[in-house]
N, C-alpha and C. Protein backbone atom coordinates (compact mmCIF):
# COMPACT_ATOMS: atom_id res chain seq x y z
N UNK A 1 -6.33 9.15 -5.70
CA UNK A 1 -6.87 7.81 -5.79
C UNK A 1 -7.93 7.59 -4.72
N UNK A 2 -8.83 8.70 -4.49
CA UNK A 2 -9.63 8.50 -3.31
C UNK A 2 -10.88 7.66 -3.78
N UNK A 3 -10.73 7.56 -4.99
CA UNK A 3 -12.10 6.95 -5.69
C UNK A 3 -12.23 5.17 -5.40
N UNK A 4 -13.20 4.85 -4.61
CA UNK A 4 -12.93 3.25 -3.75
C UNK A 4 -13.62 2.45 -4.90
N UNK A 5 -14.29 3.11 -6.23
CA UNK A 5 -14.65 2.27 -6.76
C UNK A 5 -13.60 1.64 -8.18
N UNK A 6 -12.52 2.50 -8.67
CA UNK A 6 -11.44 2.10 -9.53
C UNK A 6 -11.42 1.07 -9.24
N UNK A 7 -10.75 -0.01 -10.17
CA UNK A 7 -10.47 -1.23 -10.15
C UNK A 7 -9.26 -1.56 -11.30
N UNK A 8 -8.66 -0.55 -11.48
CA UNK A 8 -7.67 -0.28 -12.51
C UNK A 8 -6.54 -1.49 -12.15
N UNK A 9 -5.67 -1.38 -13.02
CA UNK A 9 -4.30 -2.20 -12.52
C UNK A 9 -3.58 -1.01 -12.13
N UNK A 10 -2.75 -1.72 -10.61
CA UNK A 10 -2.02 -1.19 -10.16
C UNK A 10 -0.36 -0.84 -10.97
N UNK A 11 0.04 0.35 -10.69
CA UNK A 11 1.59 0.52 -11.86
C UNK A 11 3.01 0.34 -10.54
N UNK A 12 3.61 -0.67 -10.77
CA UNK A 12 4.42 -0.89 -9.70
C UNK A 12 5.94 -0.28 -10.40
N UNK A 13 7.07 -0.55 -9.63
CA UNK A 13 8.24 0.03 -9.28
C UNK A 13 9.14 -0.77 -8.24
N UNK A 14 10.47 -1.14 -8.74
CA UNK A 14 10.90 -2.21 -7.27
C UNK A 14 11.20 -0.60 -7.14
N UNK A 15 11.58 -1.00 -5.01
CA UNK A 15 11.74 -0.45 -4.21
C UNK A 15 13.18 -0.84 -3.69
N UNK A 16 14.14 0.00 -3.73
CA UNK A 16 15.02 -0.04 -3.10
C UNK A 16 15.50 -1.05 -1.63
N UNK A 17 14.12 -1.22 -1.01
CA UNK A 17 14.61 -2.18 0.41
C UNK A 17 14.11 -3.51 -0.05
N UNK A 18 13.22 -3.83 -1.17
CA UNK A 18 12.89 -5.24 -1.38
C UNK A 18 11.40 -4.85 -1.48
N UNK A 19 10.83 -3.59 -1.37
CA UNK A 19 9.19 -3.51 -1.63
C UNK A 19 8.96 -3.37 -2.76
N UNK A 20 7.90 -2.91 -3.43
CA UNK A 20 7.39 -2.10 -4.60
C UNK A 20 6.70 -0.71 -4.05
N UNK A 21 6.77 0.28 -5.33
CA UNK A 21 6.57 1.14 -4.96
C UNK A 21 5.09 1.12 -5.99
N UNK A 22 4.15 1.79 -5.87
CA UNK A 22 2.58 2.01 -6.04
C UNK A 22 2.43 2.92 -6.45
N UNK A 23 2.73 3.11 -7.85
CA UNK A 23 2.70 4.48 -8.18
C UNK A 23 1.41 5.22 -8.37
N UNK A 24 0.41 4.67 -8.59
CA UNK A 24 -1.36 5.29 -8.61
C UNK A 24 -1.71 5.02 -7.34
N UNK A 25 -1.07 5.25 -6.55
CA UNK A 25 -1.70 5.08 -5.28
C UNK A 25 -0.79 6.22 -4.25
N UNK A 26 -1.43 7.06 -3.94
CA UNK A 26 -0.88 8.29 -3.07
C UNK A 26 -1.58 8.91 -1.88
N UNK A 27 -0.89 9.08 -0.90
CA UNK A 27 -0.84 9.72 0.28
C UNK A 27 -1.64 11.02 -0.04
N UNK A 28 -1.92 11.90 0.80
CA UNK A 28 -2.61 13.01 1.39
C UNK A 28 -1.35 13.96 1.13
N UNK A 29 0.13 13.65 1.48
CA UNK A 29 1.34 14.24 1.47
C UNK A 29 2.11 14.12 -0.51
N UNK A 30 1.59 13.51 -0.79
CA UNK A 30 2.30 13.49 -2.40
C UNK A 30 2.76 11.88 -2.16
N UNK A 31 3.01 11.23 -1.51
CA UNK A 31 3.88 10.10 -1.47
C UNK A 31 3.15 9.13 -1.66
N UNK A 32 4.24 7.78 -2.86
CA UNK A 32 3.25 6.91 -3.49
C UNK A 32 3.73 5.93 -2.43
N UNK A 33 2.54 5.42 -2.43
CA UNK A 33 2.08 3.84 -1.87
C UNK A 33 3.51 2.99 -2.16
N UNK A 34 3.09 1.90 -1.16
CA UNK A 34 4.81 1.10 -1.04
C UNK A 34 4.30 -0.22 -0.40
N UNK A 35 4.57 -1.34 -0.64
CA UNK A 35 4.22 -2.32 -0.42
C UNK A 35 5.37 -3.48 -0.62
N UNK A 36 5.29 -4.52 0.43
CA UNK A 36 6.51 -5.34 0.39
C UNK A 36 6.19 -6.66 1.51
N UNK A 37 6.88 -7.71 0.76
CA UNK A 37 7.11 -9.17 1.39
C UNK A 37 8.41 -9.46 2.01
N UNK A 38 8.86 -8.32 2.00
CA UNK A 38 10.40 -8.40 2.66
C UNK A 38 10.48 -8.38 4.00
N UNK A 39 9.74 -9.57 4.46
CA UNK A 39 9.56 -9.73 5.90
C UNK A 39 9.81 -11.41 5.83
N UNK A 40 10.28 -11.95 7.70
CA UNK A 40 10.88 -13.24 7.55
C UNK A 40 9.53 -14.33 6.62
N UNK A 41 8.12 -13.85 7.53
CA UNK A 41 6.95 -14.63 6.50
C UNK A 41 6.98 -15.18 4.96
N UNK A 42 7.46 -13.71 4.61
CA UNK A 42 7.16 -13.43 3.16
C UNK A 42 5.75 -13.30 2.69
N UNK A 43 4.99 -12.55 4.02
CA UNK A 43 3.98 -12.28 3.59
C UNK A 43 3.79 -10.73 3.17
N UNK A 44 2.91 -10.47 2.18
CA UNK A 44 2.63 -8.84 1.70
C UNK A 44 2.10 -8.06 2.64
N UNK A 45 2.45 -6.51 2.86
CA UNK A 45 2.25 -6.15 4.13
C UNK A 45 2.03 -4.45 3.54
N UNK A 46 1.63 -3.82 3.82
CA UNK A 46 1.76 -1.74 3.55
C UNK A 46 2.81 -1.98 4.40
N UNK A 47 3.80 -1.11 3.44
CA UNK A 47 4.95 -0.67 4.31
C UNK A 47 5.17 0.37 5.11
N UNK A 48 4.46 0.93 5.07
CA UNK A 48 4.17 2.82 5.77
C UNK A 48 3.20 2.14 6.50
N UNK A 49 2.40 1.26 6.77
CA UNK A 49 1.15 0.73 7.84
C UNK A 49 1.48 1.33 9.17
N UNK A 50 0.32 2.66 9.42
CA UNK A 50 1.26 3.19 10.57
C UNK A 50 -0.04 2.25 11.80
N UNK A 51 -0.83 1.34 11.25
CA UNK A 51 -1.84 0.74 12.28
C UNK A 51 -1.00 0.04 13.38
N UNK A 52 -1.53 0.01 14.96
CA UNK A 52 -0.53 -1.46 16.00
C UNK A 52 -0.60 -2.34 15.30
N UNK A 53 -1.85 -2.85 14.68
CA UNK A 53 -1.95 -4.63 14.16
C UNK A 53 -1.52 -4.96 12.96
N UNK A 54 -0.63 -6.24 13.19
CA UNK A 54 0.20 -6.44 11.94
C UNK A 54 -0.74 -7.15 11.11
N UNK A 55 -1.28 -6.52 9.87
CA UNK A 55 -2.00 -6.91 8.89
C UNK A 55 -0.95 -7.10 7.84
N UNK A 56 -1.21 -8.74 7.01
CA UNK A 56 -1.31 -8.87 6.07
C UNK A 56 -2.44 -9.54 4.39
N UNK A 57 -1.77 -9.27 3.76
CA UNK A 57 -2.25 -9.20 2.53
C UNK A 57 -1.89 -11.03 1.30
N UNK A 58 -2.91 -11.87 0.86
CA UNK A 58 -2.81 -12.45 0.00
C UNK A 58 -2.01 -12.35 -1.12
N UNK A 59 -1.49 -10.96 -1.78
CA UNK A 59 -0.91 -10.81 -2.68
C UNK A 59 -0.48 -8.98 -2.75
N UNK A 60 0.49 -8.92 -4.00
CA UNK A 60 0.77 -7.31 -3.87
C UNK A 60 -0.45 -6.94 -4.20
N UNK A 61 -1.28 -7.12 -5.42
CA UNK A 61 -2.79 -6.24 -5.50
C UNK A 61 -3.29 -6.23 -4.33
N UNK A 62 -3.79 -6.89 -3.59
CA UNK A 62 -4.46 -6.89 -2.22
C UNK A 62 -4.02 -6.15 -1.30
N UNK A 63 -2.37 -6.03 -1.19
CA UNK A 63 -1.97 -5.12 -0.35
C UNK A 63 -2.11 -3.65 -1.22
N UNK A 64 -1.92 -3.75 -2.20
CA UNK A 64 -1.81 -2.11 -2.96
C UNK A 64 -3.19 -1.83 -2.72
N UNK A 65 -4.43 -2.52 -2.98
CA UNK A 65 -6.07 -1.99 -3.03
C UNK A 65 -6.18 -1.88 -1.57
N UNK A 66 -5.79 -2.99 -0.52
CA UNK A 66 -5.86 -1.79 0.78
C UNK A 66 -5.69 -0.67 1.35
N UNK A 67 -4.09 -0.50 0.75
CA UNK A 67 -3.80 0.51 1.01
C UNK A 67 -3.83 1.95 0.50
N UNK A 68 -4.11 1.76 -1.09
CA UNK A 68 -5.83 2.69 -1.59
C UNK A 68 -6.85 2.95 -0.78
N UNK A 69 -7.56 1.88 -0.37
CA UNK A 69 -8.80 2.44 0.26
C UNK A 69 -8.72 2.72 1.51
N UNK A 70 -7.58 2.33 2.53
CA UNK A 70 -7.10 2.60 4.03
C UNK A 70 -6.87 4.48 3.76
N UNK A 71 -6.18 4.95 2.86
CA UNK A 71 -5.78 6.11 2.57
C UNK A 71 -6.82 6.97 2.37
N UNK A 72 -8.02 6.20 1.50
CA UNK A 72 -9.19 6.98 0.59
C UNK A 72 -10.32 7.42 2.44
N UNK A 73 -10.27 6.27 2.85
CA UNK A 73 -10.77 6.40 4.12
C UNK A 73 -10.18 7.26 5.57
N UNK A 74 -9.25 7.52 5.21
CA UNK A 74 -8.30 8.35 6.09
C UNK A 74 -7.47 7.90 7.29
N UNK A 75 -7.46 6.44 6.74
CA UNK A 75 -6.87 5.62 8.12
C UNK A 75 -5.33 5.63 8.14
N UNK A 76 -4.71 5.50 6.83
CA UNK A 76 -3.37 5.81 6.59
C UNK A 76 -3.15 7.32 6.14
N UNK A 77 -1.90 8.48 6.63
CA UNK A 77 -1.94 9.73 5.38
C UNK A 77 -2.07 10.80 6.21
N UNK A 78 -2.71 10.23 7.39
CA UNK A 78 -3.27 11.70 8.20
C UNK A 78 -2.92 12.32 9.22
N UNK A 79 -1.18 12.40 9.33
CA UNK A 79 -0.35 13.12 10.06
C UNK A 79 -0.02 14.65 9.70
């Protein structure tokens, strides 16, 4: 999914802790994208966000297309 110009719909999955899981959206390692509001806010957040600053997201698309292009860019993935 390194391609920043897709604009596809995202294919979700609940997640076991309260996230969704991102299934067109993958890591450098095989592992799909994960995204979740299961925080006291209830705001949308990357759940793997290995950044210090706590970023969030308007909605799950917003968090899933960040964390597409955070990945496509090499900011998340690259351990």
């Amino acid at each position: 999914m390194g391609d920043l110009t897709w604009d596809g719909e995202f294919e979700y999955s609940r997640w076991r802790h309260g996230g969704w899981y991102v299934h067109n959206v993958r890591y450098p390692s095989g592992a799909v994208g994960c995204v979740s509001r299961n925080y006291e806010d209830r705001k949308w957040r990357i759940a793997c966000d290995s950044r210090q600053e706590d970023v969030t997201y308007p909605s799950r698309n917003a968090a899933a297309r960040a964390e597409r292009d955070l990945i496509a860019a090499g900011v998340l993935g690259q351990r």
